[in-house]
PDB file of N, CA and C in Angstrom:
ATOM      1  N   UNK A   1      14.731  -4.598   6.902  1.00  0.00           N
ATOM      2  CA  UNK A   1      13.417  -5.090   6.536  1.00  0.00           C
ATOM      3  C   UNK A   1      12.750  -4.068   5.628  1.00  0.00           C
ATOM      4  N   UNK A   2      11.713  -4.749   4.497  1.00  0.00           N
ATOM      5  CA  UNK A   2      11.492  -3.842   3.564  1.00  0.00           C
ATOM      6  C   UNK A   2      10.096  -2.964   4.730  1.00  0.00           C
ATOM      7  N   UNK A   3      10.077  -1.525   3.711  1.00  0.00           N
ATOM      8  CA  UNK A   3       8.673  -1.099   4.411  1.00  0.00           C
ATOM      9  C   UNK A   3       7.616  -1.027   3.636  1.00  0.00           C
ATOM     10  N   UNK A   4       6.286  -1.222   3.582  1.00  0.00           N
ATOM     11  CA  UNK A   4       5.032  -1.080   2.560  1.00  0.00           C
ATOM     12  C   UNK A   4       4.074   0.290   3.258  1.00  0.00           C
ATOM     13  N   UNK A   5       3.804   1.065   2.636  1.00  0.00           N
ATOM     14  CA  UNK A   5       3.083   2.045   2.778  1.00  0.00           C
ATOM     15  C   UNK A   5       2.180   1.980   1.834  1.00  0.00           C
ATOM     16  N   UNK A   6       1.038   2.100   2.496  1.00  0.00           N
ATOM     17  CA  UNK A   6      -0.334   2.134   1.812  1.00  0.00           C
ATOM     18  C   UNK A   6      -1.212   3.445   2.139  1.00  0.00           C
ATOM     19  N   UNK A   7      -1.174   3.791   1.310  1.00  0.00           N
ATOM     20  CA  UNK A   7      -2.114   5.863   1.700  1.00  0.00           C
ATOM     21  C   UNK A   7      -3.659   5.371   1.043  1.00  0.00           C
ATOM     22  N   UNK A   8      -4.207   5.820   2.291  1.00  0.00           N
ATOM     23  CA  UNK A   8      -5.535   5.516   2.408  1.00  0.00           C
ATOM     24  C   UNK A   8      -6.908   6.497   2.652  1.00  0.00           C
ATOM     25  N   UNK A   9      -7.658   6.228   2.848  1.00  0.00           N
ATOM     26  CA  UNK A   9      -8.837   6.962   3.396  1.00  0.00           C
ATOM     27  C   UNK A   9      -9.829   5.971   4.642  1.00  0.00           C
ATOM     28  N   UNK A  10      -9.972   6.854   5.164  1.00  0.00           N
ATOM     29  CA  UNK A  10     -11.139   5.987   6.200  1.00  0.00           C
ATOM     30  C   UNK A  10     -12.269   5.867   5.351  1.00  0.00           C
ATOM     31  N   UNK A  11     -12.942   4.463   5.641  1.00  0.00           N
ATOM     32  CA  UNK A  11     -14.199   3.712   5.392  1.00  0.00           C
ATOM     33  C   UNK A  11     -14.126   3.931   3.472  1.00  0.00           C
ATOM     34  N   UNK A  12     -12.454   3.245   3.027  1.00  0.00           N
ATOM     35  CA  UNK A  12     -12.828   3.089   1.987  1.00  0.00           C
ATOM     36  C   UNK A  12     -12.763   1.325   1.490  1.00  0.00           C
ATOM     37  N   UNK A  13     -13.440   0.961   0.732  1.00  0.00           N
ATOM     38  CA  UNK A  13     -13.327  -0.798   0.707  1.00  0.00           C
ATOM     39  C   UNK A  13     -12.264  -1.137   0.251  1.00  0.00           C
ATOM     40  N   UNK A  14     -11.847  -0.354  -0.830  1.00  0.00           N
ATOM     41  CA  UNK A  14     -10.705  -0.897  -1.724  1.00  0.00           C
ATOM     42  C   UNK A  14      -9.584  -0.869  -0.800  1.00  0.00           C
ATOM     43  N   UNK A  15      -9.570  -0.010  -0.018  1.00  0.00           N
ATOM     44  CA  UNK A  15      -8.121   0.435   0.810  1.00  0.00           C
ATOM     45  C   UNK A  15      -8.199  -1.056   1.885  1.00  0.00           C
ATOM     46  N   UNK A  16      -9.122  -1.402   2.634  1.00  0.00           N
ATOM     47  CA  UNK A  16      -9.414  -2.037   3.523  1.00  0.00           C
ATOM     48  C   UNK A  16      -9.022  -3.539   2.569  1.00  0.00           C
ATOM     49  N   UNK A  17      -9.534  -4.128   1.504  1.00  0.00           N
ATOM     50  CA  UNK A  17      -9.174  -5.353   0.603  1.00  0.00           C
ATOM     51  C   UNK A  17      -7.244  -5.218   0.874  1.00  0.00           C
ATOM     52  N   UNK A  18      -6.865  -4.311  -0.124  1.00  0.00           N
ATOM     53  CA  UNK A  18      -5.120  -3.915  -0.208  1.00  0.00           C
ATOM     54  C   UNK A  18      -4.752  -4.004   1.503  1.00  0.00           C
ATOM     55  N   UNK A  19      -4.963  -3.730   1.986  1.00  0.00           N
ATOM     56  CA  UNK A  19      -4.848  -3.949   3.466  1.00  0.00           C
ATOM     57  C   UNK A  19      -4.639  -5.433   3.948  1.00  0.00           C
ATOM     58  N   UNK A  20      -5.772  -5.578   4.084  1.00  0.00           N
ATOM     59  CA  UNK A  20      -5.949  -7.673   4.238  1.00  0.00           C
ATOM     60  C   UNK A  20      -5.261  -8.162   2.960  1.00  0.00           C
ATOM     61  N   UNK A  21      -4.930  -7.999   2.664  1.00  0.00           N
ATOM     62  CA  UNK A  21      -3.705  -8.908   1.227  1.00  0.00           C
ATOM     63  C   UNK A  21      -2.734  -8.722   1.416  1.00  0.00           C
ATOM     64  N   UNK A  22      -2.188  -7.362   2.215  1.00  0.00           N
ATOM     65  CA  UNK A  22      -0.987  -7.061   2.645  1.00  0.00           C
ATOM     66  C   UNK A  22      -0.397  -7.850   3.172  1.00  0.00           C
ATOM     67  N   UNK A  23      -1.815  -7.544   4.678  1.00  0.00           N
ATOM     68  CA  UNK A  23      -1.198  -8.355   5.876  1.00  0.00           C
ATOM     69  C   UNK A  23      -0.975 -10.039   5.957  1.00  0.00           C
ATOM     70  N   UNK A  24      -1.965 -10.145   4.620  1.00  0.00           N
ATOM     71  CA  UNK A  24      -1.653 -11.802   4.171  1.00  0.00           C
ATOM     72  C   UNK A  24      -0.549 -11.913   4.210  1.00  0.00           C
ATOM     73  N   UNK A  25       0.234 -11.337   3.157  1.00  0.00           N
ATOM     74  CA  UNK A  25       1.121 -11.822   2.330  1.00  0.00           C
ATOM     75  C   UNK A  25       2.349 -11.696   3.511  1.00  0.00           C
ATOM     76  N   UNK A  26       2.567 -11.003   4.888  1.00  0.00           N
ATOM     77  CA  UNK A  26       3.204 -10.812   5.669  1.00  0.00           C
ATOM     78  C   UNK A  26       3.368 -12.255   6.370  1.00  0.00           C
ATOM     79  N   UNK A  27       2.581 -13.235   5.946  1.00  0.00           N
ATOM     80  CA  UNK A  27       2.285 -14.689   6.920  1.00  0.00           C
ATOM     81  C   UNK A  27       3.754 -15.223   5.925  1.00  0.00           C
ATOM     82  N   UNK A  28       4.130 -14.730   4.604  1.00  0.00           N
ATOM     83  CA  UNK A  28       5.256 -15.717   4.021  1.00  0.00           C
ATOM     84  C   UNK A  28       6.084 -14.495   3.676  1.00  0.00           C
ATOM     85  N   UNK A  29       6.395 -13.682   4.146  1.00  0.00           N
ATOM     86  CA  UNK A  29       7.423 -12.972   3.253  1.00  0.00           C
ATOM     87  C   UNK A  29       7.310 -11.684   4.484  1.00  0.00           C
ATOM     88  N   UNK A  30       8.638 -11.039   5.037  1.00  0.00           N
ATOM     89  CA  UNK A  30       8.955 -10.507   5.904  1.00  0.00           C
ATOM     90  C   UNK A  30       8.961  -8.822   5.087  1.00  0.00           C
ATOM     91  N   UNK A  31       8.244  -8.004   5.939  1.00  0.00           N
ATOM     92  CA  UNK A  31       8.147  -6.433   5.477  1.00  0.00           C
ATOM     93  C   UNK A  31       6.949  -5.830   6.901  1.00  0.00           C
ATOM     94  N   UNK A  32       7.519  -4.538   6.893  1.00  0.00           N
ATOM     95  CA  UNK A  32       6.337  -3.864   7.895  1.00  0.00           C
ATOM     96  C   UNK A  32       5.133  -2.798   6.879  1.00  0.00           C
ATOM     97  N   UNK A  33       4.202  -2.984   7.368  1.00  0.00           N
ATOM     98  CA  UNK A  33       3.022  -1.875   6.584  1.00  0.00           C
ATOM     99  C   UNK A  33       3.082  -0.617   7.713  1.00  0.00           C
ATOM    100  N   UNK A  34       2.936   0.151   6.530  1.00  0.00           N
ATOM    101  CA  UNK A  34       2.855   1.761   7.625  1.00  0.00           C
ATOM    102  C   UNK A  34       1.440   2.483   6.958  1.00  0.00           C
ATOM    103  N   UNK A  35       0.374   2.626   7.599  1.00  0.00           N
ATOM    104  CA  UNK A  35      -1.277   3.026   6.680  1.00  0.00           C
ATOM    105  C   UNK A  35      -1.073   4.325   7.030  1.00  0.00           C
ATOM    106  N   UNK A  36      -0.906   4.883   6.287  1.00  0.00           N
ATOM    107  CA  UNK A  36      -1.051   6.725   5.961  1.00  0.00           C
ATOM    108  C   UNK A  36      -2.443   6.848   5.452  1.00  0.00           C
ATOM    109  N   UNK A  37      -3.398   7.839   6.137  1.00  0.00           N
ATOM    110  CA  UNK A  37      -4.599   8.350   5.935  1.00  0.00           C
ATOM    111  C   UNK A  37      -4.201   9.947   5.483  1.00  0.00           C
ATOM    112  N   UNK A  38      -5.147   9.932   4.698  1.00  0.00           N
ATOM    113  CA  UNK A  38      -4.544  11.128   3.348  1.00  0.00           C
ATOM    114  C   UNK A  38      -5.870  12.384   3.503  1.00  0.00           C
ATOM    115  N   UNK A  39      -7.249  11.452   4.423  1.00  0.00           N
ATOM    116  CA  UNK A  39      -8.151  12.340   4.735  1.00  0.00           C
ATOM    117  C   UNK A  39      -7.486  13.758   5.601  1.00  0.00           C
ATOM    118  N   UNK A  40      -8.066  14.784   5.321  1.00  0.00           N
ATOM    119  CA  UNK A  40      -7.900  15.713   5.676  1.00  0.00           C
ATOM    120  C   UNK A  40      -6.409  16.625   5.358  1.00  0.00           C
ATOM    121  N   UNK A  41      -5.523  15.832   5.472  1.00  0.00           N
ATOM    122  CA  UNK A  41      -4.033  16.455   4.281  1.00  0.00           C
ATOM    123  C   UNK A  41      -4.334  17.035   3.169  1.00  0.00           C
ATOM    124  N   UNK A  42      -4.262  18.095   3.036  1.00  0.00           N
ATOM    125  CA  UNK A  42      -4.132  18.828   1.448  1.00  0.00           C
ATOM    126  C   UNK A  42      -3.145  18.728   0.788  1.00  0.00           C
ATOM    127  N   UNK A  43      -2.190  18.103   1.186  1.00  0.00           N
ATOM    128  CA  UNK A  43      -1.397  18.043   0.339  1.00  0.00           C
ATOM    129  C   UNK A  43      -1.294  16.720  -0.346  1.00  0.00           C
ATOM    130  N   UNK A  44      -1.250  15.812   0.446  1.00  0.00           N
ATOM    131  CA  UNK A  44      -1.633  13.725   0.481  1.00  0.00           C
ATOM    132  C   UNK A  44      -3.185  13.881  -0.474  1.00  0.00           C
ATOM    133  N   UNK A  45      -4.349  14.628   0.153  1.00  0.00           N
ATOM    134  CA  UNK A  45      -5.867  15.004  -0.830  1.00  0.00           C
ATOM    135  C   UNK A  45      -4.914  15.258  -2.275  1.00  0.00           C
ATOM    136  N   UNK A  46      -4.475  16.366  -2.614  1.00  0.00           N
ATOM    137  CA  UNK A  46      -3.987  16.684  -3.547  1.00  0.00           C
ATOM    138  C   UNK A  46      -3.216  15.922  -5.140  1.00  0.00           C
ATOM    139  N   UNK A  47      -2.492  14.853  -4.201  1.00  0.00           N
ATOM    140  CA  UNK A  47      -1.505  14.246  -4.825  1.00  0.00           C
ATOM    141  C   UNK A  47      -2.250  12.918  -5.233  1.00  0.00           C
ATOM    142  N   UNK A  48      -3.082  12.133  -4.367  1.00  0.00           N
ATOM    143  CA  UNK A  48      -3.795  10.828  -4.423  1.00  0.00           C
ATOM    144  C   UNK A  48      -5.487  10.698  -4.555  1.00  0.00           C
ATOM    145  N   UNK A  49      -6.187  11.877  -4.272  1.00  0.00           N
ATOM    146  CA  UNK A  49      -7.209  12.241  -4.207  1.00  0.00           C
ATOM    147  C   UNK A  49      -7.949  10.872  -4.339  1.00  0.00           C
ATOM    148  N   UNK A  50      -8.610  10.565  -5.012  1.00  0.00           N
ATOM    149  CA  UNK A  50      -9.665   9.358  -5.293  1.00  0.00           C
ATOM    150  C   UNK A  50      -9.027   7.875  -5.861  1.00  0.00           C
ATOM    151  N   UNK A  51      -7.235   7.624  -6.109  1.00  0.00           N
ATOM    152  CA  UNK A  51      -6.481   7.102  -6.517  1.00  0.00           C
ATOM    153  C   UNK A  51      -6.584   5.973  -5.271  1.00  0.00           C
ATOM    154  N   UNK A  52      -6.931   6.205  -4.260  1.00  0.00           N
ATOM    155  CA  UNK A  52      -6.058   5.565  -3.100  1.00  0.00           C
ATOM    156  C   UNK A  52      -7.279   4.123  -3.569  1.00  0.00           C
ATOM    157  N   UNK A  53      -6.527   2.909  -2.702  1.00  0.00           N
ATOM    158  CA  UNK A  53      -4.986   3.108  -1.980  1.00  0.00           C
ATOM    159  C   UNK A  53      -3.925   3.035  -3.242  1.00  0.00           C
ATOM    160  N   UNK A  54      -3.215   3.669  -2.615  1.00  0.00           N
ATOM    161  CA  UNK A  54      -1.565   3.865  -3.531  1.00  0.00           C
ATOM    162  C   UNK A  54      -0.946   3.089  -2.810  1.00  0.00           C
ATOM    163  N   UNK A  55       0.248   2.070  -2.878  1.00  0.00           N
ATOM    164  CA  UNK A  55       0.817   1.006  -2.419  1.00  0.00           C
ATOM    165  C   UNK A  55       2.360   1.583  -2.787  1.00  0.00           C
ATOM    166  N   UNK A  56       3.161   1.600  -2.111  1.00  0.00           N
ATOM    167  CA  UNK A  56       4.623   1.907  -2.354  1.00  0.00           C
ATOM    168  C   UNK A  56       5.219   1.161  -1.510  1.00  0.00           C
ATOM    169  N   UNK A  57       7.028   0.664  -1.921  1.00  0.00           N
ATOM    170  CA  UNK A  57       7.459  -0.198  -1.447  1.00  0.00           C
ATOM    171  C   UNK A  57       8.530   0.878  -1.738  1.00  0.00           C
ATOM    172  N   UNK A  58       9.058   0.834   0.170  1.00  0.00           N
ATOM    173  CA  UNK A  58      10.118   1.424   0.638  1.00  0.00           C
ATOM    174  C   UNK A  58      10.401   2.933  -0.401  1.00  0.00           C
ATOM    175  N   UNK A  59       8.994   3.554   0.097  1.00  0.00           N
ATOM    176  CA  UNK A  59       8.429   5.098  -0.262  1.00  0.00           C
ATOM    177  C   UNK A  59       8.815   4.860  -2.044  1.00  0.00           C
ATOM    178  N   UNK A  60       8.955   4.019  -2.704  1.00  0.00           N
ATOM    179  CA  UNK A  60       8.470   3.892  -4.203  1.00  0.00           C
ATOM    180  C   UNK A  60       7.425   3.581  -4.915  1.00  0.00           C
ATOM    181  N   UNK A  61       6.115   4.229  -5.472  1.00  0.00           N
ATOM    182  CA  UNK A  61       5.031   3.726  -5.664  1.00  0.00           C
ATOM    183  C   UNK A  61       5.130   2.167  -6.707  1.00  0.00           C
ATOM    184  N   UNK A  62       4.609   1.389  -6.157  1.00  0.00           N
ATOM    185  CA  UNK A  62       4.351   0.003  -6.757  1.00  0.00           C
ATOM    186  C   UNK A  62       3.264  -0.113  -7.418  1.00  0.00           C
ATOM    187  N   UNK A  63       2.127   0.590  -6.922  1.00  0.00           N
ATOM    188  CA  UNK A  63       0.520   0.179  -7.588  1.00  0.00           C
ATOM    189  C   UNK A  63      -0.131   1.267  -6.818  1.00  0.00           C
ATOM    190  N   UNK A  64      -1.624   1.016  -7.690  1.00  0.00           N
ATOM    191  CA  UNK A  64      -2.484   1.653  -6.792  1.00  0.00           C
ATOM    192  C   UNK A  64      -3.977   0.972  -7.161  1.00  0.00           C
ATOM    193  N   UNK A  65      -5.023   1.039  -6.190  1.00  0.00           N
ATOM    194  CA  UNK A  65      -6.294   0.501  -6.422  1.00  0.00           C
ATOM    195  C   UNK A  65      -6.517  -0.878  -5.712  1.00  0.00           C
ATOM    196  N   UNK A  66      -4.973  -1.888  -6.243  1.00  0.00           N
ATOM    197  CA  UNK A  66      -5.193  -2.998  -5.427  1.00  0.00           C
ATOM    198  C   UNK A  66      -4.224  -3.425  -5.633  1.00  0.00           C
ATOM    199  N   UNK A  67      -3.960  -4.527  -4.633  1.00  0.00           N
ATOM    200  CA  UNK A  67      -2.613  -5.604  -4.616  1.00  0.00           C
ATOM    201  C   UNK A  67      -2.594  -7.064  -5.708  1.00  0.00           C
ATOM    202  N   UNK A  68      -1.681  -6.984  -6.142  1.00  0.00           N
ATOM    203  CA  UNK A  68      -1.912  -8.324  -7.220  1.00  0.00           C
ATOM    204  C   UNK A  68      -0.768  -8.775  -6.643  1.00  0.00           C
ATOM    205  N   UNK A  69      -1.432  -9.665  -5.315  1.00  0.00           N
ATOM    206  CA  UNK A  69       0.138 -11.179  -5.187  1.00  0.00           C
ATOM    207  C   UNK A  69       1.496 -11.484  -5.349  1.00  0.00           C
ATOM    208  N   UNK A  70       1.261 -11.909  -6.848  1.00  0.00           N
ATOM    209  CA  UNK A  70       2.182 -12.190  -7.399  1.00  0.00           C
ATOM    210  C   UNK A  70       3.165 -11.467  -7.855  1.00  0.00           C
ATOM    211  N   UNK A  71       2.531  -9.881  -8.479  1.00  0.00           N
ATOM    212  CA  UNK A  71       3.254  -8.789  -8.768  1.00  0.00           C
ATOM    213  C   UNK A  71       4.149  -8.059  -7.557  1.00  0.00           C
ATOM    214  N   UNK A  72       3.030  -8.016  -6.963  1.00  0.00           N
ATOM    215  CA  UNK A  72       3.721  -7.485  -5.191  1.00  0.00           C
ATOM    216  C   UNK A  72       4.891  -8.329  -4.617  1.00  0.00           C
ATOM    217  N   UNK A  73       5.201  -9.915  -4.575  1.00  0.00           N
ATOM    218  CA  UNK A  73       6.257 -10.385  -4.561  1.00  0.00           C
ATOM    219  C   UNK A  73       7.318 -10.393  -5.181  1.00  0.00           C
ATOM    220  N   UNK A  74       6.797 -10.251  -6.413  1.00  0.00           N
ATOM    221  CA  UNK A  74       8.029 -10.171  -7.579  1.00  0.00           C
ATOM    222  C   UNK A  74       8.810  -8.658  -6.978  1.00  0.00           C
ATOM    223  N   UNK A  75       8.188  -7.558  -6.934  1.00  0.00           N
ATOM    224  CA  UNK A  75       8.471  -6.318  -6.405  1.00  0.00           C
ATOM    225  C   UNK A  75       8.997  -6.034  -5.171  1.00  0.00           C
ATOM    226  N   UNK A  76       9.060  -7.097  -4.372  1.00  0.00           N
ATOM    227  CA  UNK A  76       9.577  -6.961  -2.643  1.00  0.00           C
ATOM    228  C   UNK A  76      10.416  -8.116  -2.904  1.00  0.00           C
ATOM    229  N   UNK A  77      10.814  -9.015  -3.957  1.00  0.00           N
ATOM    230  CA  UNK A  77      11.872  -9.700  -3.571  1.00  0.00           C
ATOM    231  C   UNK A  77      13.225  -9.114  -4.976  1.00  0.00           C
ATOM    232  N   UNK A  78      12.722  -8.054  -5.478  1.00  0.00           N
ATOM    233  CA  UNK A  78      13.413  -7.197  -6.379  1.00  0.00           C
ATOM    234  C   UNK A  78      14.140  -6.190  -6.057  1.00  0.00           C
ATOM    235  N   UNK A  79      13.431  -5.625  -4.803  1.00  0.00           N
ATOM    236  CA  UNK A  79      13.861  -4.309  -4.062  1.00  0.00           C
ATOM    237  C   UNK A  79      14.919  -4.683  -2.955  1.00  0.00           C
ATOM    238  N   UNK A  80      14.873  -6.024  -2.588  1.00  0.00           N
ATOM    239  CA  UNK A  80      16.619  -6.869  -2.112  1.00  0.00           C
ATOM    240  C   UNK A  80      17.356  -6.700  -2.540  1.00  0.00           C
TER     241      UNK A  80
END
């Protein structure tokens, strides 16, 4: 099964939207989400700082900021 990792921050909106679109898109198309919080990591701060959420599919970055659907499927039925 594919994995989706989304690196995040607490109480951010954008992260929380990419989140609920995720878990949408989990109602037709099989993958697990893993939410990495990047608050307080200096090294995760470092790398993603104000970028998040960053979206990677099976630890490959796919996007960041937000989920686009259609792109995100094309990308999880590519990585098969």
């Amino acid at each position: 099964m594919r994995q989706v990792q989304i690196y995040s921050r607490h109480n951010c909106h954008l992260c929380e939207i990419a989140l609920n679109t995720l878990k949408s898109l989990q109602n037709e198309m099989e993958f697990g989400i893993q939410e990495i919080f990047i608050d307080g990591d200096s090294e995760l701060e470092n790398k993603y700082g104000e970028h998040v959420p960053v979206i990677q599919i099976d630890h490959v970055q796919h996007d960041f900021f937000r989920v686009d659907p259609v792109r995100f499927r094309k990308a999880l039925n590519a990585a098969q």
